[in-house]
PDB file of N, CA and C in Angstrom:
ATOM      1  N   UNK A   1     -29.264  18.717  29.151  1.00  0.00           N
ATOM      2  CA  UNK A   1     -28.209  18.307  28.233  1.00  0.00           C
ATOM      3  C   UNK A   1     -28.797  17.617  27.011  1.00  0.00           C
ATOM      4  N   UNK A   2     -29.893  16.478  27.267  1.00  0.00           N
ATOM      5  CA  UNK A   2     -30.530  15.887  26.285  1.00  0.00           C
ATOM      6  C   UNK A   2     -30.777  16.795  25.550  1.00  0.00           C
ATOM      7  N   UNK A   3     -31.855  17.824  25.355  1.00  0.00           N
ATOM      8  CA  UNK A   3     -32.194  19.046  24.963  1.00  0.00           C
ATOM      9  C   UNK A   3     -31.104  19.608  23.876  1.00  0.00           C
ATOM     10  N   UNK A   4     -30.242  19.793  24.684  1.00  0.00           N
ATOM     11  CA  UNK A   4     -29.631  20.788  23.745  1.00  0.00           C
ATOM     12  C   UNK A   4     -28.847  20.017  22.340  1.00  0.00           C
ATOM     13  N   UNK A   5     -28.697  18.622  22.832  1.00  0.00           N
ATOM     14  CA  UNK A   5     -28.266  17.751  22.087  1.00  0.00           C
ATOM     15  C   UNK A   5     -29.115  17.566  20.846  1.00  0.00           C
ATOM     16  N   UNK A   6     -30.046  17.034  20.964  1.00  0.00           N
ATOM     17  CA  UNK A   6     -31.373  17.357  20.005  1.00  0.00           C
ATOM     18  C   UNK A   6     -31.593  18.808  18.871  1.00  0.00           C
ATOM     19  N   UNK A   7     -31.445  19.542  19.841  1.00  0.00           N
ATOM     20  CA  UNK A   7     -31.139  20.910  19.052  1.00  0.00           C
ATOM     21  C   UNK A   7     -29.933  20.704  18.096  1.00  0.00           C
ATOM     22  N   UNK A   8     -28.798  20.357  18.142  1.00  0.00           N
ATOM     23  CA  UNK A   8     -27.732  20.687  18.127  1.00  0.00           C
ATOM     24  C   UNK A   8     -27.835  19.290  16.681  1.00  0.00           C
ATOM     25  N   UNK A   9     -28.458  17.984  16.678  1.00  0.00           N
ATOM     26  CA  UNK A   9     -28.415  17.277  15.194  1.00  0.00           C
ATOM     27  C   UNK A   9     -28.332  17.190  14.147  1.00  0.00           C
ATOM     28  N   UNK A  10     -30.036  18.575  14.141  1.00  0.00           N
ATOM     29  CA  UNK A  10     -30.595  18.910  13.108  1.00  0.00           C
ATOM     30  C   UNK A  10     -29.239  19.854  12.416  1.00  0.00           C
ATOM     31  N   UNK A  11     -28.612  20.500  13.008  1.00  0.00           N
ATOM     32  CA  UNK A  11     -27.376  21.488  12.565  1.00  0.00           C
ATOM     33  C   UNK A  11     -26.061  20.475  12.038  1.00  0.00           C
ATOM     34  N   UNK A  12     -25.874  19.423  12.887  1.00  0.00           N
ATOM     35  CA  UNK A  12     -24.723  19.087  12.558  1.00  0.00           C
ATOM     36  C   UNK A  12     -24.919  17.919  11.695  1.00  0.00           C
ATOM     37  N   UNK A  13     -25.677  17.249  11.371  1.00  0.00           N
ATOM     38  CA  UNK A  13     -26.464  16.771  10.039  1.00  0.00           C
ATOM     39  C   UNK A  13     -25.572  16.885   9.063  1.00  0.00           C
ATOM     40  N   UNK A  14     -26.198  18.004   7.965  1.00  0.00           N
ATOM     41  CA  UNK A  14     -25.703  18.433   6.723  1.00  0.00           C
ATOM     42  C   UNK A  14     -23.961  18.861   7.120  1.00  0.00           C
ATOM     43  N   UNK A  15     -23.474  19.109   8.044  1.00  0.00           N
ATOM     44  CA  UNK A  15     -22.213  19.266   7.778  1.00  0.00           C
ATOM     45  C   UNK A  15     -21.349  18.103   7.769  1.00  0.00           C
ATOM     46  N   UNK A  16     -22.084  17.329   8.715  1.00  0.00           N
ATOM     47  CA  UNK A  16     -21.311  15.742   8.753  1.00  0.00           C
ATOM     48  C   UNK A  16     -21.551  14.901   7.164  1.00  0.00           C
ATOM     49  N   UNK A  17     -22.836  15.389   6.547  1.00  0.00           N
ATOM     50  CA  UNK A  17     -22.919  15.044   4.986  1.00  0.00           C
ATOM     51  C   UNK A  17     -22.352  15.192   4.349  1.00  0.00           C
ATOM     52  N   UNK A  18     -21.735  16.891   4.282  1.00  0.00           N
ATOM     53  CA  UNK A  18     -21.058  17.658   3.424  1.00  0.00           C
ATOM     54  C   UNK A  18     -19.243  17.003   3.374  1.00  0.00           C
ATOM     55  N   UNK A  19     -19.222  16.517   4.858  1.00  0.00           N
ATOM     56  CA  UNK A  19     -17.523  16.129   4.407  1.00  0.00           C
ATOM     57  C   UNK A  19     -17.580  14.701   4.674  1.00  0.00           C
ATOM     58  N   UNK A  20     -18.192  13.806   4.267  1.00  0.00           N
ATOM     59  CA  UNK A  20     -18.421  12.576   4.232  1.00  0.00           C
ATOM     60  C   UNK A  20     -17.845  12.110   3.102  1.00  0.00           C
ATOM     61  N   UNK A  21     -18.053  12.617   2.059  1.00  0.00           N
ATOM     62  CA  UNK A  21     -17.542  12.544   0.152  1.00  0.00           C
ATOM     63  C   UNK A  21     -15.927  12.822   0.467  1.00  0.00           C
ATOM     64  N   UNK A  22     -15.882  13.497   1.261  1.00  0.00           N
ATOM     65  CA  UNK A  22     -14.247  14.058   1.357  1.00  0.00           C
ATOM     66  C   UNK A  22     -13.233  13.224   1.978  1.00  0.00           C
ATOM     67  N   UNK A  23     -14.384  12.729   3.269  1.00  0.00           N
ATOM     68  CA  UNK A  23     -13.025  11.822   4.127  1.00  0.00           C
ATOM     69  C   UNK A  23     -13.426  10.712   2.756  1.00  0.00           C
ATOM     70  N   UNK A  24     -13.989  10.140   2.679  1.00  0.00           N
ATOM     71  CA  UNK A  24     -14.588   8.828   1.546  1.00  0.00           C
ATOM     72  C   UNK A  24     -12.817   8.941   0.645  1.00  0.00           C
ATOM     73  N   UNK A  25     -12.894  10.018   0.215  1.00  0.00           N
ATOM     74  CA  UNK A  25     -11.892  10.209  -1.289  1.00  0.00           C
ATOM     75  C   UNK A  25     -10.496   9.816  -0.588  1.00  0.00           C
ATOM     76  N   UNK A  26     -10.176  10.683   0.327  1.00  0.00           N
ATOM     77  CA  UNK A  26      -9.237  10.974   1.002  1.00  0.00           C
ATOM     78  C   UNK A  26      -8.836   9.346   1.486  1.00  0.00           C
ATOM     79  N   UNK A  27      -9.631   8.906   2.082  1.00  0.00           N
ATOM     80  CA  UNK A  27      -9.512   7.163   2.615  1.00  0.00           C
ATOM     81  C   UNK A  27      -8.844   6.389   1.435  1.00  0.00           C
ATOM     82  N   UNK A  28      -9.723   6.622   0.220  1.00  0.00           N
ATOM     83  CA  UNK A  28      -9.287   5.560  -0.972  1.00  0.00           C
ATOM     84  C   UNK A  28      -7.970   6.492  -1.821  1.00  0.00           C
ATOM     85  N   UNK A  29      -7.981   7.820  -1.683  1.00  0.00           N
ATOM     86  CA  UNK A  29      -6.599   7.788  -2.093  1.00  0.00           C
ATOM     87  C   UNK A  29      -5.422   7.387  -1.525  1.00  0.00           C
ATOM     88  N   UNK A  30      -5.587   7.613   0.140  1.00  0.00           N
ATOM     89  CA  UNK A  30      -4.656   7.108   1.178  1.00  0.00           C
ATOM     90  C   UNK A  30      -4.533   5.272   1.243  1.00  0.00           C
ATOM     91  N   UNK A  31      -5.491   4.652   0.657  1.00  0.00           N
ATOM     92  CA  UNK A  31      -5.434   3.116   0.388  1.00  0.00           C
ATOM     93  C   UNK A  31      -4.668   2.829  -0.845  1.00  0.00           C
ATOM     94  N   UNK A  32      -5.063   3.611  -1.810  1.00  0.00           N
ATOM     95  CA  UNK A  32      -4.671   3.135  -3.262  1.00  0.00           C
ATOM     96  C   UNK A  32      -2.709   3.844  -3.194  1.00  0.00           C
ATOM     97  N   UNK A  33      -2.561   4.691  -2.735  1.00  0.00           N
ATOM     98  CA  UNK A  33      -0.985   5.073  -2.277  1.00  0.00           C
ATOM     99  C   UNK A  33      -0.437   3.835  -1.869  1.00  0.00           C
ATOM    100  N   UNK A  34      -0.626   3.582  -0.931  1.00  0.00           N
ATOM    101  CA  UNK A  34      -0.287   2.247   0.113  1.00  0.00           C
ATOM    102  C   UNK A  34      -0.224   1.296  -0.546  1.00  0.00           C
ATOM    103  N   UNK A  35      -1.365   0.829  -1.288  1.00  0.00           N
ATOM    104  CA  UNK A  35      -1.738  -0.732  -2.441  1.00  0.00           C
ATOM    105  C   UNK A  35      -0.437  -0.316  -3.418  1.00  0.00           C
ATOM    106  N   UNK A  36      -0.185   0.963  -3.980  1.00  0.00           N
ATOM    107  CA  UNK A  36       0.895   1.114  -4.994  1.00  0.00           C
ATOM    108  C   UNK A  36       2.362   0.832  -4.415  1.00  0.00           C
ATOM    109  N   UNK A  37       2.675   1.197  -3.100  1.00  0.00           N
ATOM    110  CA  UNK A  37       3.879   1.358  -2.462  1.00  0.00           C
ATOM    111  C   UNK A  37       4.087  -0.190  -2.011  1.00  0.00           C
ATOM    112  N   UNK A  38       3.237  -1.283  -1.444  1.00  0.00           N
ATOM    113  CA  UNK A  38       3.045  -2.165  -1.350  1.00  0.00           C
ATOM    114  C   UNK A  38       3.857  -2.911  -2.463  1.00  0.00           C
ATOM    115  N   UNK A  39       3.044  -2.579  -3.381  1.00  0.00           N
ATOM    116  CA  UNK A  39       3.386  -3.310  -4.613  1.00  0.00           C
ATOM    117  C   UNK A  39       4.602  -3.316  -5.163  1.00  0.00           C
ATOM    118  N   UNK A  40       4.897  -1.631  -5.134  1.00  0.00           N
ATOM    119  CA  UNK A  40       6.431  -1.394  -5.674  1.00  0.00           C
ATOM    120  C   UNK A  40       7.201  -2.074  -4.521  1.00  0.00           C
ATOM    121  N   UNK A  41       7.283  -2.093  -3.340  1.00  0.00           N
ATOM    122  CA  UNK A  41       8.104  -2.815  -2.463  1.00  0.00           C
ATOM    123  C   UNK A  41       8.315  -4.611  -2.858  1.00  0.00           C
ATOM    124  N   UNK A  42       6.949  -4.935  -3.019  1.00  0.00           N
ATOM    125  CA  UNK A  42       7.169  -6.317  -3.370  1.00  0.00           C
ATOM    126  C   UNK A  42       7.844  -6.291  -5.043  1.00  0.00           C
ATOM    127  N   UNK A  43       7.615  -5.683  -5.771  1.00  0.00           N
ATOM    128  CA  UNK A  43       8.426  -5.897  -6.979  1.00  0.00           C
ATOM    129  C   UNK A  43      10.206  -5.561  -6.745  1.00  0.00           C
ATOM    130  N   UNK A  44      10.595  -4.664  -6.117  1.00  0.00           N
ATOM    131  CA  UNK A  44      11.939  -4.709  -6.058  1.00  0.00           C
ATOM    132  C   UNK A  44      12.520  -6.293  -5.474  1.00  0.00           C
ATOM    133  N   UNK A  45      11.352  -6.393  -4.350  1.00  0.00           N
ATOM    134  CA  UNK A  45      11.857  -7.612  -3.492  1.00  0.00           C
ATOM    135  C   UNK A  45      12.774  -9.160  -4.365  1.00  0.00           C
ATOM    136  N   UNK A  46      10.971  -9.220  -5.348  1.00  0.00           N
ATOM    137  CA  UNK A  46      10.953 -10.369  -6.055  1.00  0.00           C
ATOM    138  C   UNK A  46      12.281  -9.592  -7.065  1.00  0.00           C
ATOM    139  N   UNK A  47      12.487  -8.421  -7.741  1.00  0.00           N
ATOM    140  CA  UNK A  47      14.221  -8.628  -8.513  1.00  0.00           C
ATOM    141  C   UNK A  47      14.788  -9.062  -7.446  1.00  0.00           C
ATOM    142  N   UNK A  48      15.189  -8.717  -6.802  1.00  0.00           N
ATOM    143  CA  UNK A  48      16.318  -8.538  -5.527  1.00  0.00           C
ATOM    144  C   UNK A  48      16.611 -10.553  -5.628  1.00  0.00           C
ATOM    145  N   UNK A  49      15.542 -11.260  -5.595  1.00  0.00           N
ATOM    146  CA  UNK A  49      15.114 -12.658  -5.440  1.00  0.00           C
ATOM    147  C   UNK A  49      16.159 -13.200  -7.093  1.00  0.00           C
ATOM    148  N   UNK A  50      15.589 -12.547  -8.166  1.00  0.00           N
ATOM    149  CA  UNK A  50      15.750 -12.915  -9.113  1.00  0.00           C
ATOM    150  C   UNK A  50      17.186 -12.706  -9.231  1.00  0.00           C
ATOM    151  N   UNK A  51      17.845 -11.963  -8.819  1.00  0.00           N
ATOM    152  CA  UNK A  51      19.246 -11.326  -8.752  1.00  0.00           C
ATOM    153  C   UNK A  51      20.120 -12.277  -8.341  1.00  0.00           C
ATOM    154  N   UNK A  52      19.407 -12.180  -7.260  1.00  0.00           N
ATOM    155  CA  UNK A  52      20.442 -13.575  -6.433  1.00  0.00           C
ATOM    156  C   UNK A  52      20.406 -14.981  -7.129  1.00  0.00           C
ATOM    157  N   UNK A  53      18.865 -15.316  -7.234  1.00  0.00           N
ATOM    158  CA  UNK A  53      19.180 -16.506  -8.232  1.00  0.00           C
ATOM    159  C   UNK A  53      20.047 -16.640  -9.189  1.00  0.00           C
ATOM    160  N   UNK A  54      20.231 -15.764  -9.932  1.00  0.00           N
ATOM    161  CA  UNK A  54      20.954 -15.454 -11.429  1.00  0.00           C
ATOM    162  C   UNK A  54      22.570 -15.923 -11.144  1.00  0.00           C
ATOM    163  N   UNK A  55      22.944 -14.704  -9.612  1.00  0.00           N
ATOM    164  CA  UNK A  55      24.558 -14.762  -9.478  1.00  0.00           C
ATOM    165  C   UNK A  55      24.320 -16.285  -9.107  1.00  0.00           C
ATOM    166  N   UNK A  56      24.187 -17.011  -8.043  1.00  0.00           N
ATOM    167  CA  UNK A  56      24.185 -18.506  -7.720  1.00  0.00           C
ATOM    168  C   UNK A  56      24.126 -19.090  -8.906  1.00  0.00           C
ATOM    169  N   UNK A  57      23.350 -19.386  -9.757  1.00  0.00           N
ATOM    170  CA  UNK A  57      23.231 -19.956 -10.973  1.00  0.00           C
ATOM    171  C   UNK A  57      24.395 -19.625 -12.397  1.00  0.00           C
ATOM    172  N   UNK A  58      25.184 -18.672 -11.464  1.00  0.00           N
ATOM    173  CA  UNK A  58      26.376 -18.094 -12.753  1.00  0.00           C
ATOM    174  C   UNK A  58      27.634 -19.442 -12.747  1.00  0.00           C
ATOM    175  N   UNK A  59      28.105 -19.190 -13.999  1.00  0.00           N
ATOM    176  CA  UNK A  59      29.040 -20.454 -14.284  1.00  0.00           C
ATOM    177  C   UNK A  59      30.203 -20.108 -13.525  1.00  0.00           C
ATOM    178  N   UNK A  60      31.204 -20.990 -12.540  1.00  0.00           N
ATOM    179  CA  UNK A  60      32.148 -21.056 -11.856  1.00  0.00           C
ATOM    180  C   UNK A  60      32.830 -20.116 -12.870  1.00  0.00           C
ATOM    181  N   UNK A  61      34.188 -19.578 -12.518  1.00  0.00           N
ATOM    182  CA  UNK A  61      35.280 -19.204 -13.520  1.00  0.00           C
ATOM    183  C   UNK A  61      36.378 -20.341 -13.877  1.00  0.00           C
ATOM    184  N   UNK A  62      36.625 -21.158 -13.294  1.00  0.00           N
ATOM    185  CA  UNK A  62      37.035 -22.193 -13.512  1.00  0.00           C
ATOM    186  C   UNK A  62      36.804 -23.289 -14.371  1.00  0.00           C
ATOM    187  N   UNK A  63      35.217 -23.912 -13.704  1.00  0.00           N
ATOM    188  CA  UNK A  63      34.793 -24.565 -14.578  1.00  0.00           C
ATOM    189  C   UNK A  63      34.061 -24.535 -15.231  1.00  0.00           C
ATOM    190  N   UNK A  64      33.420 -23.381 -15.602  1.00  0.00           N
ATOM    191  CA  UNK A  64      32.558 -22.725 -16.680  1.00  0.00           C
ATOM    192  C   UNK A  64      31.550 -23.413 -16.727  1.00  0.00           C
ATOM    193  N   UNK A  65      31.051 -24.163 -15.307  1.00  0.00           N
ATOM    194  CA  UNK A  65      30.124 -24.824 -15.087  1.00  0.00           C
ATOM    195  C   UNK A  65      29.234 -24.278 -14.360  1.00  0.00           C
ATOM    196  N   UNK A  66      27.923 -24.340 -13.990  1.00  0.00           N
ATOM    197  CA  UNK A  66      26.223 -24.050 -13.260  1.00  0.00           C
ATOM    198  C   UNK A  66      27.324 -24.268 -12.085  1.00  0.00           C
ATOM    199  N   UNK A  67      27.530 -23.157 -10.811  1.00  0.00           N
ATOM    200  CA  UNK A  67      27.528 -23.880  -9.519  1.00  0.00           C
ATOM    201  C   UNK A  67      26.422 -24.417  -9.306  1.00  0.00           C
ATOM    202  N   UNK A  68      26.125 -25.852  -8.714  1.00  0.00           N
ATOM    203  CA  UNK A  68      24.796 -26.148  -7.887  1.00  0.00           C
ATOM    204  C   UNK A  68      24.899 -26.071  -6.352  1.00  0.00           C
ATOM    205  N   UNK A  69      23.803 -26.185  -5.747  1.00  0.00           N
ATOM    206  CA  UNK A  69      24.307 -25.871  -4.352  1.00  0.00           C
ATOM    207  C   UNK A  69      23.394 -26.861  -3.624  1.00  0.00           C
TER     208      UNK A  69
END
């Protein structure tokens, strides 16, 4: 078994080289997707944040005053 294993390196070598560049790309495009989707998730979040602040912070209809809370 050792044997044939040995045999079998020298061959699978250059092919494990050859798609090394590929998974590599494939990894950092599949990271940099994620880092973007990430991001866009946290930016809706923080409006979503800002939104709410805004209505809370809107003037009563009454007393055309800041509710505080």
């Amino acid at each position: 078994m050792l044997p044939l294993l040995a045999m079998l390196v020298p061959l699978v070598a250059p092919v494990v080289q050859a798609v090394a560049p590929i998974v590599q790309s494939v990894v950092e495009t599949a990271g940099s997707i994620a880092k973007d989707v990430v991001k866009f998730g946290l930016d809706n979040i923080s409006k979503g944040i800002d939104k709410h602040l805004e209505s809370i912070k809107a003037p009563d209809s009454q007393t055309k005053e800041p509710i505080s809370y």
